[in-house]
C-alpha atoms as a PDB file:
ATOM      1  CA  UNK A   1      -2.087-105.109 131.287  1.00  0.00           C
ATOM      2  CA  UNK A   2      -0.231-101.925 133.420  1.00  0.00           C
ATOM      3  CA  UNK A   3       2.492-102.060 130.578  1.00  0.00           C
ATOM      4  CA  UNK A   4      -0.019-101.761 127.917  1.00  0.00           C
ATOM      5  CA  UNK A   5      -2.084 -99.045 129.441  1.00  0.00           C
ATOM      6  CA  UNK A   6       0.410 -96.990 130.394  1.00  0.00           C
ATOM      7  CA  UNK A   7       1.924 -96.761 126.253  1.00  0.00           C
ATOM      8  CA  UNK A   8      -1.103 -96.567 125.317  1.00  0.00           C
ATOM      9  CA  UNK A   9      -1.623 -93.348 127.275  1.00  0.00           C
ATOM     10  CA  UNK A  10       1.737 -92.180 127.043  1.00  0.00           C
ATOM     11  CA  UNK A  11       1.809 -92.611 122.968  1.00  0.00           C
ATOM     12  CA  UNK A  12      -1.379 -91.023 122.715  1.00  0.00           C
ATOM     13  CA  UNK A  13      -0.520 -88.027 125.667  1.00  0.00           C
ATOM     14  CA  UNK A  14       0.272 -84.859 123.422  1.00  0.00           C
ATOM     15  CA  UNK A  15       2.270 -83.251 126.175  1.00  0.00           C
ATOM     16  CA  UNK A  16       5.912 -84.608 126.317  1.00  0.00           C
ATOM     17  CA  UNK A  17       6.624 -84.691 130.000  1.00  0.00           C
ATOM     18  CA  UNK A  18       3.428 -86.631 130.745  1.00  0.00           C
ATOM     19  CA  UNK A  19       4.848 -88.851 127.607  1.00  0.00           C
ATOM     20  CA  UNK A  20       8.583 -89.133 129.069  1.00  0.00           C
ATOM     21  CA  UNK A  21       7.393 -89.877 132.579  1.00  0.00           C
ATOM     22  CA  UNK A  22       4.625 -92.923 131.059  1.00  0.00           C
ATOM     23  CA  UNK A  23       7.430 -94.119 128.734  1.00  0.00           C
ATOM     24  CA  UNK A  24      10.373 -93.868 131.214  1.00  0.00           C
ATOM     25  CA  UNK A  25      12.136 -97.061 130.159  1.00  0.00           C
ATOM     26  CA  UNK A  26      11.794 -95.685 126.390  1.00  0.00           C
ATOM     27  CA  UNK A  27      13.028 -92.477 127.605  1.00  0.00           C
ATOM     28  CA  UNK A  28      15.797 -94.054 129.403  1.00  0.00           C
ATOM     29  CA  UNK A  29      17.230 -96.612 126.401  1.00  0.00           C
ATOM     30  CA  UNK A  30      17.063 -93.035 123.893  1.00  0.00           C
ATOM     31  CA  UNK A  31      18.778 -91.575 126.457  1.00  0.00           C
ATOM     32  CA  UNK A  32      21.519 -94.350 126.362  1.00  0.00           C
ATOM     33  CA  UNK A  33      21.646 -95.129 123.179  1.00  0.00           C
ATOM     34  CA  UNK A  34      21.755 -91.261 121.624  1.00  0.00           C
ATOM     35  CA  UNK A  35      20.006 -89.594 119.067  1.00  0.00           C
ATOM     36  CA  UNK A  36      21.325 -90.700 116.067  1.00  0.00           C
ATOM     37  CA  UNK A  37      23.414 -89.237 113.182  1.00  0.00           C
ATOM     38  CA  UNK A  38      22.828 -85.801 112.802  1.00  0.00           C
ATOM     39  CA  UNK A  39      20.945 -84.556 109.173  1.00  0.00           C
ATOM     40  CA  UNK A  40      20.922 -80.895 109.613  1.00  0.00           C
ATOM     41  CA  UNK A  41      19.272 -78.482 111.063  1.00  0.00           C
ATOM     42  CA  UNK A  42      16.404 -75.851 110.157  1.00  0.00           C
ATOM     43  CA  UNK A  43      16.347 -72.094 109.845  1.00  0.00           C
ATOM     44  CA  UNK A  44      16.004 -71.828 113.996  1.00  0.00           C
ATOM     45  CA  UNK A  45      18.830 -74.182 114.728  1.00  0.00           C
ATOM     46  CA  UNK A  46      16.977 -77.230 115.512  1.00  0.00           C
ATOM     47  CA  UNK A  47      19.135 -80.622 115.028  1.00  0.00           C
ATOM     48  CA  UNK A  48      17.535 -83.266 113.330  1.00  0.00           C
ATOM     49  CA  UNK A  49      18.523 -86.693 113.339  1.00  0.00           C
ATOM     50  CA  UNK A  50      18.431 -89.833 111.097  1.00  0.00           C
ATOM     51  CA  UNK A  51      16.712 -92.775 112.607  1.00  0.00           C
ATOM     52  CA  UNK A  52      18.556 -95.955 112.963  1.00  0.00           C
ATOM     53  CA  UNK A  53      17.352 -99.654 114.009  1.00  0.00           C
ATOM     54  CA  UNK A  54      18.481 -99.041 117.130  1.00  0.00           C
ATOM     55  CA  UNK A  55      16.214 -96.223 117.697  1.00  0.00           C
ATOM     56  CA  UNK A  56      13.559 -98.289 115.848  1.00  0.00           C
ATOM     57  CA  UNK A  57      13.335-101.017 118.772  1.00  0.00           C
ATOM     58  CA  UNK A  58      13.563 -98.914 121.578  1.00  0.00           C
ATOM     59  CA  UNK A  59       9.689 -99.236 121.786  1.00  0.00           C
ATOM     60  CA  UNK A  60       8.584-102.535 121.140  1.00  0.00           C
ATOM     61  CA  UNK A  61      12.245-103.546 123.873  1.00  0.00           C
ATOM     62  CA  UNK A  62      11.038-100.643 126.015  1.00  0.00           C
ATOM     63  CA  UNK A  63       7.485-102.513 125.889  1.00  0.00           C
ATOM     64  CA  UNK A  64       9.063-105.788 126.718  1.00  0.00           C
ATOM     65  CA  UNK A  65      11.068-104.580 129.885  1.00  0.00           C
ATOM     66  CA  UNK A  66       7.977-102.953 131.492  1.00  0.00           C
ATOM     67  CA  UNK A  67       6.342-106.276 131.390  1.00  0.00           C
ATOM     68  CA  UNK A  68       8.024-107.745 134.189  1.00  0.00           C
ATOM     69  CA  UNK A  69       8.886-104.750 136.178  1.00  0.00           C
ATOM     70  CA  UNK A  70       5.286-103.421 136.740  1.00  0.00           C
ATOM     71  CA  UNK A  71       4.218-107.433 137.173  1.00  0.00           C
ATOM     72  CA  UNK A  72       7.003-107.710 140.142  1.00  0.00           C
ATOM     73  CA  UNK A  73       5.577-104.280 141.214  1.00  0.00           C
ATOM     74  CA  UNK A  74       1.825-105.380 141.607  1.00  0.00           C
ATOM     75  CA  UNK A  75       2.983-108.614 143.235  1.00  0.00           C
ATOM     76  CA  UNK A  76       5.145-107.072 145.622  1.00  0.00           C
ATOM     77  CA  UNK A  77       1.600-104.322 146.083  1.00  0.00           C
ATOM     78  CA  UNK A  78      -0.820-107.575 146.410  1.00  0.00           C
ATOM     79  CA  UNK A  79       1.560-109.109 149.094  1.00  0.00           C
ATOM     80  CA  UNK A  80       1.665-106.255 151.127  1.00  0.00           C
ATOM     81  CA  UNK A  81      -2.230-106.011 150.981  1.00  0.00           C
ATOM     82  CA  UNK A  82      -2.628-109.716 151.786  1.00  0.00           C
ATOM     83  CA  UNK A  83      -0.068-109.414 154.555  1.00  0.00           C
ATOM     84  CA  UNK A  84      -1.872-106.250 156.299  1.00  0.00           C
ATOM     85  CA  UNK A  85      -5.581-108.453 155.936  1.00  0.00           C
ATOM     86  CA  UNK A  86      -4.205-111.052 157.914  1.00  0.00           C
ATOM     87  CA  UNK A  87      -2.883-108.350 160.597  1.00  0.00           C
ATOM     88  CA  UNK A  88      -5.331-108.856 163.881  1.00  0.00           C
END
């Protein structure tokens, strides 16, 4: 439910930090994978790149991976709030 919420905000966010730091892992596999073969670039000197499969999965993958993470990340949260409740 996290996972979800948090794409859904950061694909929807219209300013790109807020939309790297949401989409980390995304950020993170782009980062690691590369941008792609280069096409040209514009008037200003602006690369652009083809898209490749690769590229094409880092979402749904990216998706998949935060799944786990922020679920071991709220149980590790709900332990530590259970623990402190049974403090004296």
């Amino acid at each position: 439910m996290i996972a979800t919420i948090l794409h859904v905000i950061g694909l929807t966010v219209e300013n790109k930090t807020i939309t790297g730091v949401l989409l980390w892992q995304d950020t993170l596999f782009v980062y690691l994978t590369g941008p792609g073969p280069l096409l040209f670039r514009d008037a200003q000197g602006k690369a652009h790149y083809e898209g490749t499969p690769i590229l094409a999965l880092i979402l749904p993958v990216g998706y998949l991976v935060s799944i786990p993470i922020y679920s071991f990340v709220t149980f590790l949260f709900l332990k530590l709030l259970a623990r402190r409740s049974r403090l004296p």
